[in-house]
C-alpha atoms as a PDB file:
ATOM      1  CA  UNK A   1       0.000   0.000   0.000  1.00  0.00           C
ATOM      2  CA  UNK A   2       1.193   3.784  -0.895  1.00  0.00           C
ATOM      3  CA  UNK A   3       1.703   6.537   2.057  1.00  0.00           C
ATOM      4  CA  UNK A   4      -1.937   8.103   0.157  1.00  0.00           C
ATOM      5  CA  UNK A   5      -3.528   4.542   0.282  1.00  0.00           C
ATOM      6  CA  UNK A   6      -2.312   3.897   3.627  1.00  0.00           C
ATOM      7  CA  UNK A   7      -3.841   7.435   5.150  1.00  0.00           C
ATOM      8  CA  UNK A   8      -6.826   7.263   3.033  1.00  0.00           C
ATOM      9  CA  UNK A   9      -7.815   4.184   4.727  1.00  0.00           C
ATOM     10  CA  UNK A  10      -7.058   4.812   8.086  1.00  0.00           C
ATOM     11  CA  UNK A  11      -9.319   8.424   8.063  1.00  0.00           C
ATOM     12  CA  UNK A  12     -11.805   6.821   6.546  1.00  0.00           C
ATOM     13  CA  UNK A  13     -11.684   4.085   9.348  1.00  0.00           C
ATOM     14  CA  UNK A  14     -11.374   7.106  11.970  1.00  0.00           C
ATOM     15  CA  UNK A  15     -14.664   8.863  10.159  1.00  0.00           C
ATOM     16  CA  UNK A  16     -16.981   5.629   9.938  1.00  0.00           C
ATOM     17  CA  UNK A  17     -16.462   4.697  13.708  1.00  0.00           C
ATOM     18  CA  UNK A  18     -17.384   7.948  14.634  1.00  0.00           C
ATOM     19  CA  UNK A  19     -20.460   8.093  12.701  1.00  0.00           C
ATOM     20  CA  UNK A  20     -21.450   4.363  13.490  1.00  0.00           C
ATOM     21  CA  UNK A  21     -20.505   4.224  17.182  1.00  0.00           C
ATOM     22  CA  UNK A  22     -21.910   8.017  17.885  1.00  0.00           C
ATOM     23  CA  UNK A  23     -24.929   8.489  15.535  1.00  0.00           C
ATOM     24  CA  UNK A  24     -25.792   4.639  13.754  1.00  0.00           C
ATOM     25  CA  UNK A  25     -24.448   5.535  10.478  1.00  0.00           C
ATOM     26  CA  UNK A  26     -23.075   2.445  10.507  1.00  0.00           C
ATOM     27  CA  UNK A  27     -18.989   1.866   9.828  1.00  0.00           C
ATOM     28  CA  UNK A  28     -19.101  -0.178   7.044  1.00  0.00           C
ATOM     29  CA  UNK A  29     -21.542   1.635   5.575  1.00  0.00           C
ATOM     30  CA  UNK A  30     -19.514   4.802   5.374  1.00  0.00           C
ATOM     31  CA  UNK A  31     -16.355   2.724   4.695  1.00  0.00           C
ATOM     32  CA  UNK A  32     -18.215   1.287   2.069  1.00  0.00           C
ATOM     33  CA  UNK A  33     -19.244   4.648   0.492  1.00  0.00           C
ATOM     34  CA  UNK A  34     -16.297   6.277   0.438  1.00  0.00           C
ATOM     35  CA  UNK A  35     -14.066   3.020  -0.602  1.00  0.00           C
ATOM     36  CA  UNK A  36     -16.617   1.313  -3.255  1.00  0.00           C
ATOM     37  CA  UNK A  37     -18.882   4.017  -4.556  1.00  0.00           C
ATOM     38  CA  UNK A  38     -16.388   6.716  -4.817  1.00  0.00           C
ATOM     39  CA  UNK A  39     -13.000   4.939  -5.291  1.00  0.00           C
ATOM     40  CA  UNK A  40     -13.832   1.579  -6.832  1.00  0.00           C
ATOM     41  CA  UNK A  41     -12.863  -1.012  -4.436  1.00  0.00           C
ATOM     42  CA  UNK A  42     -14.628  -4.508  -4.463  1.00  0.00           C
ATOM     43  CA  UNK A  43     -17.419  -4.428  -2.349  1.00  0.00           C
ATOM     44  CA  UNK A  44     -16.236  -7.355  -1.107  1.00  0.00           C
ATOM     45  CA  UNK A  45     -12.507  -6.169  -0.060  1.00  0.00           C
ATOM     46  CA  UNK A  46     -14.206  -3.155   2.249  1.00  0.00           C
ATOM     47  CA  UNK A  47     -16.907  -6.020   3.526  1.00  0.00           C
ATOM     48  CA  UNK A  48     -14.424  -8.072   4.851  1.00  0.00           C
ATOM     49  CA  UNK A  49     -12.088  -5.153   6.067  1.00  0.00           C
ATOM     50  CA  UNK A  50     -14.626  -3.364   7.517  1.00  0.00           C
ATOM     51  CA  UNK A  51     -15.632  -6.553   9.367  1.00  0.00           C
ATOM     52  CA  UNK A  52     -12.409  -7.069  10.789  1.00  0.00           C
ATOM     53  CA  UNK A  53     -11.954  -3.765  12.170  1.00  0.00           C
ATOM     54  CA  UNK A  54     -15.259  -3.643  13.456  1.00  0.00           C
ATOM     55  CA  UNK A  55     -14.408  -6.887  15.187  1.00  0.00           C
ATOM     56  CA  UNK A  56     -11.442  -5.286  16.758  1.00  0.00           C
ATOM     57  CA  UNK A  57     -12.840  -1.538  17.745  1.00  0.00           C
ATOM     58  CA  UNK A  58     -16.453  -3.464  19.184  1.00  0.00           C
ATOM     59  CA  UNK A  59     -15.083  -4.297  22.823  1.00  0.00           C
ATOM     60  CA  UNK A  60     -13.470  -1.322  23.194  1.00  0.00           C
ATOM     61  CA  UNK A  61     -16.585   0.809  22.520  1.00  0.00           C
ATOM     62  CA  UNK A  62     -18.598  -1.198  24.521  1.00  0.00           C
ATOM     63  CA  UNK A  63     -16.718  -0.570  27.690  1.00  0.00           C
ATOM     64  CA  UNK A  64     -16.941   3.361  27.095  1.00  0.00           C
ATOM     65  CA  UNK A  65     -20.560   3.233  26.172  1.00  0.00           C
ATOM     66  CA  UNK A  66     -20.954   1.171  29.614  1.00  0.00           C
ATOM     67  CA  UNK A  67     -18.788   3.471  31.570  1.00  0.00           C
ATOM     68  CA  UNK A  68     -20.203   6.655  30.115  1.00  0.00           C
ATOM     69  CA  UNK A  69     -23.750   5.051  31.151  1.00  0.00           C
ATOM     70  CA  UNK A  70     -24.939   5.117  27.660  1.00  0.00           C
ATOM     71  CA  UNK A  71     -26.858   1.642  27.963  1.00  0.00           C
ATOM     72  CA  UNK A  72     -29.945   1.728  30.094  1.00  0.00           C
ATOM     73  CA  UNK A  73     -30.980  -1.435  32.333  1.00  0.00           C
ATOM     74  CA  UNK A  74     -34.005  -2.534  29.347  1.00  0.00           C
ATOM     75  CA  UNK A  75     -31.059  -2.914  26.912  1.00  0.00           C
ATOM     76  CA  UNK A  76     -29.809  -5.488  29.496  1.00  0.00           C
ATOM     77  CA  UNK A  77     -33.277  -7.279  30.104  1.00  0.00           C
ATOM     78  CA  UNK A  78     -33.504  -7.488  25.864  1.00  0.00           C
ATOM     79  CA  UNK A  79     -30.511  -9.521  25.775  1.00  0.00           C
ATOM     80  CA  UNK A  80     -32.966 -12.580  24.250  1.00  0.00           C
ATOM     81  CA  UNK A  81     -33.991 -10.364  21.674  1.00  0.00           C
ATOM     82  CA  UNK A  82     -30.506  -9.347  20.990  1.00  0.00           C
ATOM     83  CA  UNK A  83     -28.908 -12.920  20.829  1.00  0.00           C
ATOM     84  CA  UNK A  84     -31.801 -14.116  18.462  1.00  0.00           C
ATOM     85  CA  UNK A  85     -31.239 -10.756  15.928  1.00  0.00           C
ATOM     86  CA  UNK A  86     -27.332 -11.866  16.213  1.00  0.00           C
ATOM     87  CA  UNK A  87     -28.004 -15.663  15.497  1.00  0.00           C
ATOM     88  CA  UNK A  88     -30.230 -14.512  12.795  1.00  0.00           C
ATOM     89  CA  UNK A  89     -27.114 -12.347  11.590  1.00  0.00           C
ATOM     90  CA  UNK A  90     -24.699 -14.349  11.832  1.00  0.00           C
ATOM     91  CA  UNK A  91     -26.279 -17.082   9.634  1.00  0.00           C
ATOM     92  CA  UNK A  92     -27.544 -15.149   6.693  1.00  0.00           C
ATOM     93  CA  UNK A  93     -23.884 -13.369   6.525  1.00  0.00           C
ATOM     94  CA  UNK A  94     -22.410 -16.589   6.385  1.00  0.00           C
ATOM     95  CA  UNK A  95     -24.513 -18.077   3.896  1.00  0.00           C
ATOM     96  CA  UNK A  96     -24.644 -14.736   1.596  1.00  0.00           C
ATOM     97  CA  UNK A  97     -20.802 -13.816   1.770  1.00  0.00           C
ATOM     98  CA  UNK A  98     -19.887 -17.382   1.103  1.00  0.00           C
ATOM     99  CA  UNK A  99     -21.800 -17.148  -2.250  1.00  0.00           C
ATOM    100  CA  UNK A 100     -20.581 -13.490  -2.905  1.00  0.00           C
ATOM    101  CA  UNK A 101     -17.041 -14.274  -2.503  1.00  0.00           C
ATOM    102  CA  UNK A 102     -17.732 -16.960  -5.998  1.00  0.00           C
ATOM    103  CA  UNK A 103     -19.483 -14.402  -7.830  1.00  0.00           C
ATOM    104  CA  UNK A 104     -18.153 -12.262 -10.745  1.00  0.00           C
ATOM    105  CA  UNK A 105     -17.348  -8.766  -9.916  1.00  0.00           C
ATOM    106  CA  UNK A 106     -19.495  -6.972 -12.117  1.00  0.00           C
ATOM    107  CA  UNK A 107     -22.451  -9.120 -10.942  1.00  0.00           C
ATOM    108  CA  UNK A 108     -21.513  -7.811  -6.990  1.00  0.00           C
ATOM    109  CA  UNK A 109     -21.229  -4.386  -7.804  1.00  0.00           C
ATOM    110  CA  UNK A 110     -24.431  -4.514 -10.026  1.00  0.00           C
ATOM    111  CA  UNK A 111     -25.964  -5.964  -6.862  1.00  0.00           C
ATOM    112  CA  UNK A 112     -24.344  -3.139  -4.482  1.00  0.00           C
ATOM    113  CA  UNK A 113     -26.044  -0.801  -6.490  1.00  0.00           C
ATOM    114  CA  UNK A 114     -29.697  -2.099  -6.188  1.00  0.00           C
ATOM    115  CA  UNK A 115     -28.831  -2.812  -2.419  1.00  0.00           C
ATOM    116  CA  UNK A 116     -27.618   0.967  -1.554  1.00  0.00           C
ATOM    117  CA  UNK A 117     -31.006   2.600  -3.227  1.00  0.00           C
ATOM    118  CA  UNK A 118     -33.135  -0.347  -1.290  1.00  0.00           C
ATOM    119  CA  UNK A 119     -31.638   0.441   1.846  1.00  0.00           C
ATOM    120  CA  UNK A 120     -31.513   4.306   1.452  1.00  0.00           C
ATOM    121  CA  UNK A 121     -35.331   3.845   0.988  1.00  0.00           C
ATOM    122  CA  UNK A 122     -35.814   2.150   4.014  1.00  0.00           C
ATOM    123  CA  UNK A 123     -34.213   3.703   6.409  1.00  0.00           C
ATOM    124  CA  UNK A 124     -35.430   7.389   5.146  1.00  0.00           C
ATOM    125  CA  UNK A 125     -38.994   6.015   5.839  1.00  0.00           C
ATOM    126  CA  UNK A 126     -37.820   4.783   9.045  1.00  0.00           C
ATOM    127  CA  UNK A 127     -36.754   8.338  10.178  1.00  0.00           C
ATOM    128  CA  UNK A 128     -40.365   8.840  11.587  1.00  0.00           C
ATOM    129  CA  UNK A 129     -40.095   5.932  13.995  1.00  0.00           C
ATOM    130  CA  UNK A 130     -37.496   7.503  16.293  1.00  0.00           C
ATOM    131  CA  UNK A 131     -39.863   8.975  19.286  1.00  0.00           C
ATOM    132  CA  UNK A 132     -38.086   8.659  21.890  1.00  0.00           C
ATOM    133  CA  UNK A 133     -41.262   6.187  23.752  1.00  0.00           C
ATOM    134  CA  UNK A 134     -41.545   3.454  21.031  1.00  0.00           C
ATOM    135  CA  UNK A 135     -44.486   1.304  21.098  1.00  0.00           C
ATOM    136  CA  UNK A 136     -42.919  -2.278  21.360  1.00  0.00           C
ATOM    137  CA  UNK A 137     -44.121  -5.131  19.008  1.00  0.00           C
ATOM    138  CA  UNK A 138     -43.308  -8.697  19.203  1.00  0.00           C
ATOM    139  CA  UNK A 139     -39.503  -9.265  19.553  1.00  0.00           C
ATOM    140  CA  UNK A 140     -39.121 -12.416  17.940  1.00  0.00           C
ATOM    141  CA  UNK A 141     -40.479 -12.059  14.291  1.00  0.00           C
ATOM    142  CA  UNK A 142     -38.562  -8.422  14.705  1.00  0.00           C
ATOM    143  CA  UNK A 143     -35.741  -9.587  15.819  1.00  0.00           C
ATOM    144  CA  UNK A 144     -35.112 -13.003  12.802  1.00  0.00           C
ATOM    145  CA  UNK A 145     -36.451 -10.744  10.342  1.00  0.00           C
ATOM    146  CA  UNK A 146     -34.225  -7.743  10.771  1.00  0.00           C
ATOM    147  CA  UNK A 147     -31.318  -9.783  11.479  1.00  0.00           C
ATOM    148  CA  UNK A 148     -31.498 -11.822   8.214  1.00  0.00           C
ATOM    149  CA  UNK A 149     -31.919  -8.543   6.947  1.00  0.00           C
ATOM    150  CA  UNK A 150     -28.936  -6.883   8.620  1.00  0.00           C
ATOM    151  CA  UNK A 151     -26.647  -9.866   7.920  1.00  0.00           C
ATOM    152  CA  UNK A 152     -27.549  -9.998   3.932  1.00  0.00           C
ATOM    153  CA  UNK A 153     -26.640  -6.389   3.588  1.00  0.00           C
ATOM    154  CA  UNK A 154     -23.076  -6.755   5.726  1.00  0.00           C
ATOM    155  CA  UNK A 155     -22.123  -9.508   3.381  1.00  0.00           C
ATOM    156  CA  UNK A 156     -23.271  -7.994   0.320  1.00  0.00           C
ATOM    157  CA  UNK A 157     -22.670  -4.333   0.198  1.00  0.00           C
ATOM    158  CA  UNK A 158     -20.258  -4.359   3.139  1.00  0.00           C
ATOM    159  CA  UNK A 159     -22.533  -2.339   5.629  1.00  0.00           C
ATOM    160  CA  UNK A 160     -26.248  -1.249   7.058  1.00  0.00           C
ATOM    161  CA  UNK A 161     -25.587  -3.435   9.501  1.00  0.00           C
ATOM    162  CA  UNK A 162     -25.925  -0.658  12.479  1.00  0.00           C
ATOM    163  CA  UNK A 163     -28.802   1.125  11.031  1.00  0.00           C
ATOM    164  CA  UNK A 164     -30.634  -2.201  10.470  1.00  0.00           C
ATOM    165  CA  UNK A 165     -29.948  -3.460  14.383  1.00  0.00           C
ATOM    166  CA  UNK A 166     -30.870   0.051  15.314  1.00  0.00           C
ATOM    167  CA  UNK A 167     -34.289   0.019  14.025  1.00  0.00           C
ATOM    168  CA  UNK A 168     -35.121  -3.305  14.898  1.00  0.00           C
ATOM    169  CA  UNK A 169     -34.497  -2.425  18.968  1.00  0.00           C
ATOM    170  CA  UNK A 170     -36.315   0.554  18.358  1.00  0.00           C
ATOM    171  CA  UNK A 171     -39.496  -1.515  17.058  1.00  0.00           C
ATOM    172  CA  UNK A 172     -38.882  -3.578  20.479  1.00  0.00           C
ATOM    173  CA  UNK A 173     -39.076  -0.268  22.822  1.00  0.00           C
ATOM    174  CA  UNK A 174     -35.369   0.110  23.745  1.00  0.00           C
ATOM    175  CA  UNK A 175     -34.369   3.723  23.453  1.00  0.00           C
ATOM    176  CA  UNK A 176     -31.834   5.222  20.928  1.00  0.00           C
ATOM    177  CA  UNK A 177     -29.090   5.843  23.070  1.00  0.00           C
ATOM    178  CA  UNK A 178     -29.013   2.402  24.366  1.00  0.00           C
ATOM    179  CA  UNK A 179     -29.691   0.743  21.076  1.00  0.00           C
ATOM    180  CA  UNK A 180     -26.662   2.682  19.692  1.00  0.00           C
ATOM    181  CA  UNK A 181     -24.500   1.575  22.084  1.00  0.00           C
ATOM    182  CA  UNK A 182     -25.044  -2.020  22.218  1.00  0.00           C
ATOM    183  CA  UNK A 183     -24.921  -2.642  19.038  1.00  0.00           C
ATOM    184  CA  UNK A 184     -20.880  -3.199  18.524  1.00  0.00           C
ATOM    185  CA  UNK A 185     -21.602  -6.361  21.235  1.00  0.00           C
ATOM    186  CA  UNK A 186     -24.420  -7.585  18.655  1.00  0.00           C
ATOM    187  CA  UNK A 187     -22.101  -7.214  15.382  1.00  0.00           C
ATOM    188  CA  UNK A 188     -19.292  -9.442  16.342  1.00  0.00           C
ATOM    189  CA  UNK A 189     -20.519 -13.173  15.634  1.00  0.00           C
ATOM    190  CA  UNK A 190     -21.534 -12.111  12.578  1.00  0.00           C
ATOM    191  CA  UNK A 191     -18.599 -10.392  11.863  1.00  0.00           C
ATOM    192  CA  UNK A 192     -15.750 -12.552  12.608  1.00  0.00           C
ATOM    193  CA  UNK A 193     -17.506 -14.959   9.541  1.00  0.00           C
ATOM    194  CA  UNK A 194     -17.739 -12.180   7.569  1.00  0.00           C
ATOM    195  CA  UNK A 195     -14.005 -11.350   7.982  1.00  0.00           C
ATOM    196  CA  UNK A 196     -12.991 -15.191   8.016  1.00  0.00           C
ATOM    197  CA  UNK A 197     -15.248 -15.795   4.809  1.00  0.00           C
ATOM    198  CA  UNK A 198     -13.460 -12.690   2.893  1.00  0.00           C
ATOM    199  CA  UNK A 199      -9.943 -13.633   3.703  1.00  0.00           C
ATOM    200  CA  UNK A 200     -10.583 -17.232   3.117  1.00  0.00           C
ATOM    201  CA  UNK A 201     -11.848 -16.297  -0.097  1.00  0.00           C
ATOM    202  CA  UNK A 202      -8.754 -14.243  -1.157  1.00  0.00           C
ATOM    203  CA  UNK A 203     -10.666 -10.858  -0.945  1.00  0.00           C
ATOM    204  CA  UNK A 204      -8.848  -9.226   1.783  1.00  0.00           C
ATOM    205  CA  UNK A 205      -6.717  -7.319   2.450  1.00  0.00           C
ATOM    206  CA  UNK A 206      -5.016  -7.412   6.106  1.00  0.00           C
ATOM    207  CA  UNK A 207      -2.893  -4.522   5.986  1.00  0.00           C
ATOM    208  CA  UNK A 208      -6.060  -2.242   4.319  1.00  0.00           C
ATOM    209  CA  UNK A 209      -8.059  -3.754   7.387  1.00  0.00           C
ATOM    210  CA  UNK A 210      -5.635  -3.289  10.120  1.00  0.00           C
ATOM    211  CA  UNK A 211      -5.287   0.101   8.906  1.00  0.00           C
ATOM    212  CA  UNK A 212      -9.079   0.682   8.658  1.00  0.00           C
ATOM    213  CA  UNK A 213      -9.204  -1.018  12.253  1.00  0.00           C
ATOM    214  CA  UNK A 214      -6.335   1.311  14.047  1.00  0.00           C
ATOM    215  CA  UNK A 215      -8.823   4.604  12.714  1.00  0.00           C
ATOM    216  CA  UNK A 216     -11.414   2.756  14.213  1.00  0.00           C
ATOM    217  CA  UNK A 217      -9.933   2.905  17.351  1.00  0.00           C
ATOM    218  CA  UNK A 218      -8.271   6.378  17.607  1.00  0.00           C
ATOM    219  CA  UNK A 219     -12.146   7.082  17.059  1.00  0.00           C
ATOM    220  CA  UNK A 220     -13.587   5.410  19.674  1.00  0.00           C
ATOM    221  CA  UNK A 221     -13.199   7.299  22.872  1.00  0.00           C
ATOM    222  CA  UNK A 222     -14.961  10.188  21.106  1.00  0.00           C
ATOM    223  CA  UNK A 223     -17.678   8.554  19.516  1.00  0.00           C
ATOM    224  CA  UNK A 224     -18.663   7.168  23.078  1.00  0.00           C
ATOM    225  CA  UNK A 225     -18.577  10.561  24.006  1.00  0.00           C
ATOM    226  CA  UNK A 226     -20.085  11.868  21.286  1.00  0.00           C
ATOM    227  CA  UNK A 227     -23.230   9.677  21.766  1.00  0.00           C
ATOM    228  CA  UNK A 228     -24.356  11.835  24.938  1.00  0.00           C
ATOM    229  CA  UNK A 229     -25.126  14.057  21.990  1.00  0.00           C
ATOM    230  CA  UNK A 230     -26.558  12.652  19.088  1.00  0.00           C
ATOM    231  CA  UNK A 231     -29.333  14.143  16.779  1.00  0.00           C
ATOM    232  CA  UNK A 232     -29.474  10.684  14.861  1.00  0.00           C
ATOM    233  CA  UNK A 233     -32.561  11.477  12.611  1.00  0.00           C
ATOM    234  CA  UNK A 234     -30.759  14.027  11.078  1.00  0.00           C
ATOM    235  CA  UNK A 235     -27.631  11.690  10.945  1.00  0.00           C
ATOM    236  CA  UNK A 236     -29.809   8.979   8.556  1.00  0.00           C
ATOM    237  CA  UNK A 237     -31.344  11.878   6.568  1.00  0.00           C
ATOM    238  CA  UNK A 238     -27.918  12.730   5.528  1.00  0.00           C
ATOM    239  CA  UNK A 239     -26.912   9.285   4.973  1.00  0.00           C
ATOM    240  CA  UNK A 240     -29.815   8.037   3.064  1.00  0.00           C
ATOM    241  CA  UNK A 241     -29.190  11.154   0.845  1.00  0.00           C
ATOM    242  CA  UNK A 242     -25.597   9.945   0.519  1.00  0.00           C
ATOM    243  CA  UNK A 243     -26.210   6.306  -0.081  1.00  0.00           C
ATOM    244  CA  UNK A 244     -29.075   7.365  -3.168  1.00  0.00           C
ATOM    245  CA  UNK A 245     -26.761   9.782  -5.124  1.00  0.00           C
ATOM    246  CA  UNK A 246     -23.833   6.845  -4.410  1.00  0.00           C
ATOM    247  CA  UNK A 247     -26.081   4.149  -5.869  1.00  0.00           C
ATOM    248  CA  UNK A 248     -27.501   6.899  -8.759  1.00  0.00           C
ATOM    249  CA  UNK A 249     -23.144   6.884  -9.651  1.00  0.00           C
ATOM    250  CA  UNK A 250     -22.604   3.468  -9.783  1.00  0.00           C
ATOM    251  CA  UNK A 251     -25.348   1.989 -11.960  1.00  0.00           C
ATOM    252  CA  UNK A 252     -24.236   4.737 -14.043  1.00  0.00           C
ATOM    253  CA  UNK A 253     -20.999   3.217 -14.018  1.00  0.00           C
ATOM    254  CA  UNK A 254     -22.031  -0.623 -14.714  1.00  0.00           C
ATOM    255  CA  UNK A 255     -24.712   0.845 -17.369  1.00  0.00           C
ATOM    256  CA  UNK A 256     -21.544   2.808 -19.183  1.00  0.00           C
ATOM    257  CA  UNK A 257     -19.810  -0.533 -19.094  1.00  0.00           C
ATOM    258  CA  UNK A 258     -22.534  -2.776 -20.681  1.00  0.00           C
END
């Protein structure tokens, strides 16, 4: 990697953690943004990195969000919800990046297009459902279906993931703060596939992630922070915006190349 490569990947690491671990904007979401829609990269190459540096920055996060009293006792009592949305997770990432990884590239990226708009969509009608006294609905169906959902779009387009686990505690009455802040804890089973499938695979890069990671971390104490003081809905407004005019540029891209 060049000195440019090197320091583009470790701001960008330093920028996504402190949008995902402070506002939900979800790291490899941001990572994936900047790295794949802008600059090119294989959506699968950011998936993986971003995994692994999530992996990495998640306990660390965790403790400051605990210390700094961002997660409330109901995010505690949830934890059945939370373990079935990560089981749900973990195995639709598995399945999905495992078939990914054998795809053709254009195919991915044709798919990461698609994926961006759907998920800008959703989560810009989703702004409305962040009062801060949720009505709760039943946890289980929530929590399967939005972790399939969460998982496919980690393995696919390399991020959402937050966002996704975000909403679907909000839906079960845990409030914003706390559902930000537990959500590093909920990423890492499905994660560590993610990462293991990617490398396996030949699609990572461990210097890019390590790199990506170490931003990650110089980020966290802040985003923790940071959290104290988050206007979220405006956060996602920003992002869906992002993710649309992102998704606009690359099926431009794969319809120039047909």
């Amino acid at each position: 990697m060049s000195y440019a490569s090197v320091t583009l990947w470790l701001v960008t690491g330093f920028v996504a953690a402190l949008l995902d671990y402070s506002f939900a904007a979800g790291f490899g979401l941001v990572a994936s943004l900047v790295l794949c829609g802008v600059l090119g990269y294989d959506p699968r190459s950011v998936a993986g990195a971003a995994a692994l540096a999530q992996v990495v920055s998640a306990l660390p996060v965790l403790a400051m969000h605990h210390r700094l009293g961002n997660i409330s006792p109901k995010a505690i009592e949830a934890r059945r919800a939370l373990a079935l949305f990560a089981s749900a997770s973990l195995i639709a990432a598995l399945g999905l990046s495992t078939i990914a990884a054998k795809l053709p590239r254009s195919v991915v990226v044709s798919s990461y297009s698609v994926l961006l708009l759907a998920l800008a969509t959703m989560l810009y009608m989703s702004i409305h459902s962040h009062r801060e006294d949720p009505s709760p609905t039943s946890m289980s169906w929530v929590a399967v279906f939005y972790g399939v959902l969460a998982g496919a779009y980690k393995a696919l387009i390399g991020g959402g993931y937050s966002a996704v686990v975000v909403l679907a505690q909000r839906k079960i009455g845990l409030d914003l703060r706390s559902a930000i802040a537990v959500t590093p804890l909920v990423k890492l089973p499905a994660f560590v596939l993610v990462a293991l499938v990617y490398t396996l695979s030949g699609h990572l890069d461990p210097l890019m992630a390590l790199v990506l990671a170490l931003g990650a971390l110089v980020a966290t104490p802040l985003a923790a922070h940071l959290l104290r003081r988050t206007r979220t809905v405006l956060a996602q407004r920003a992002l869906a915006a992002t993710m649309v005019i992102v998704a606009l540029m690359k099926i431009a891209q794969v319809l120039a190349g047909l």
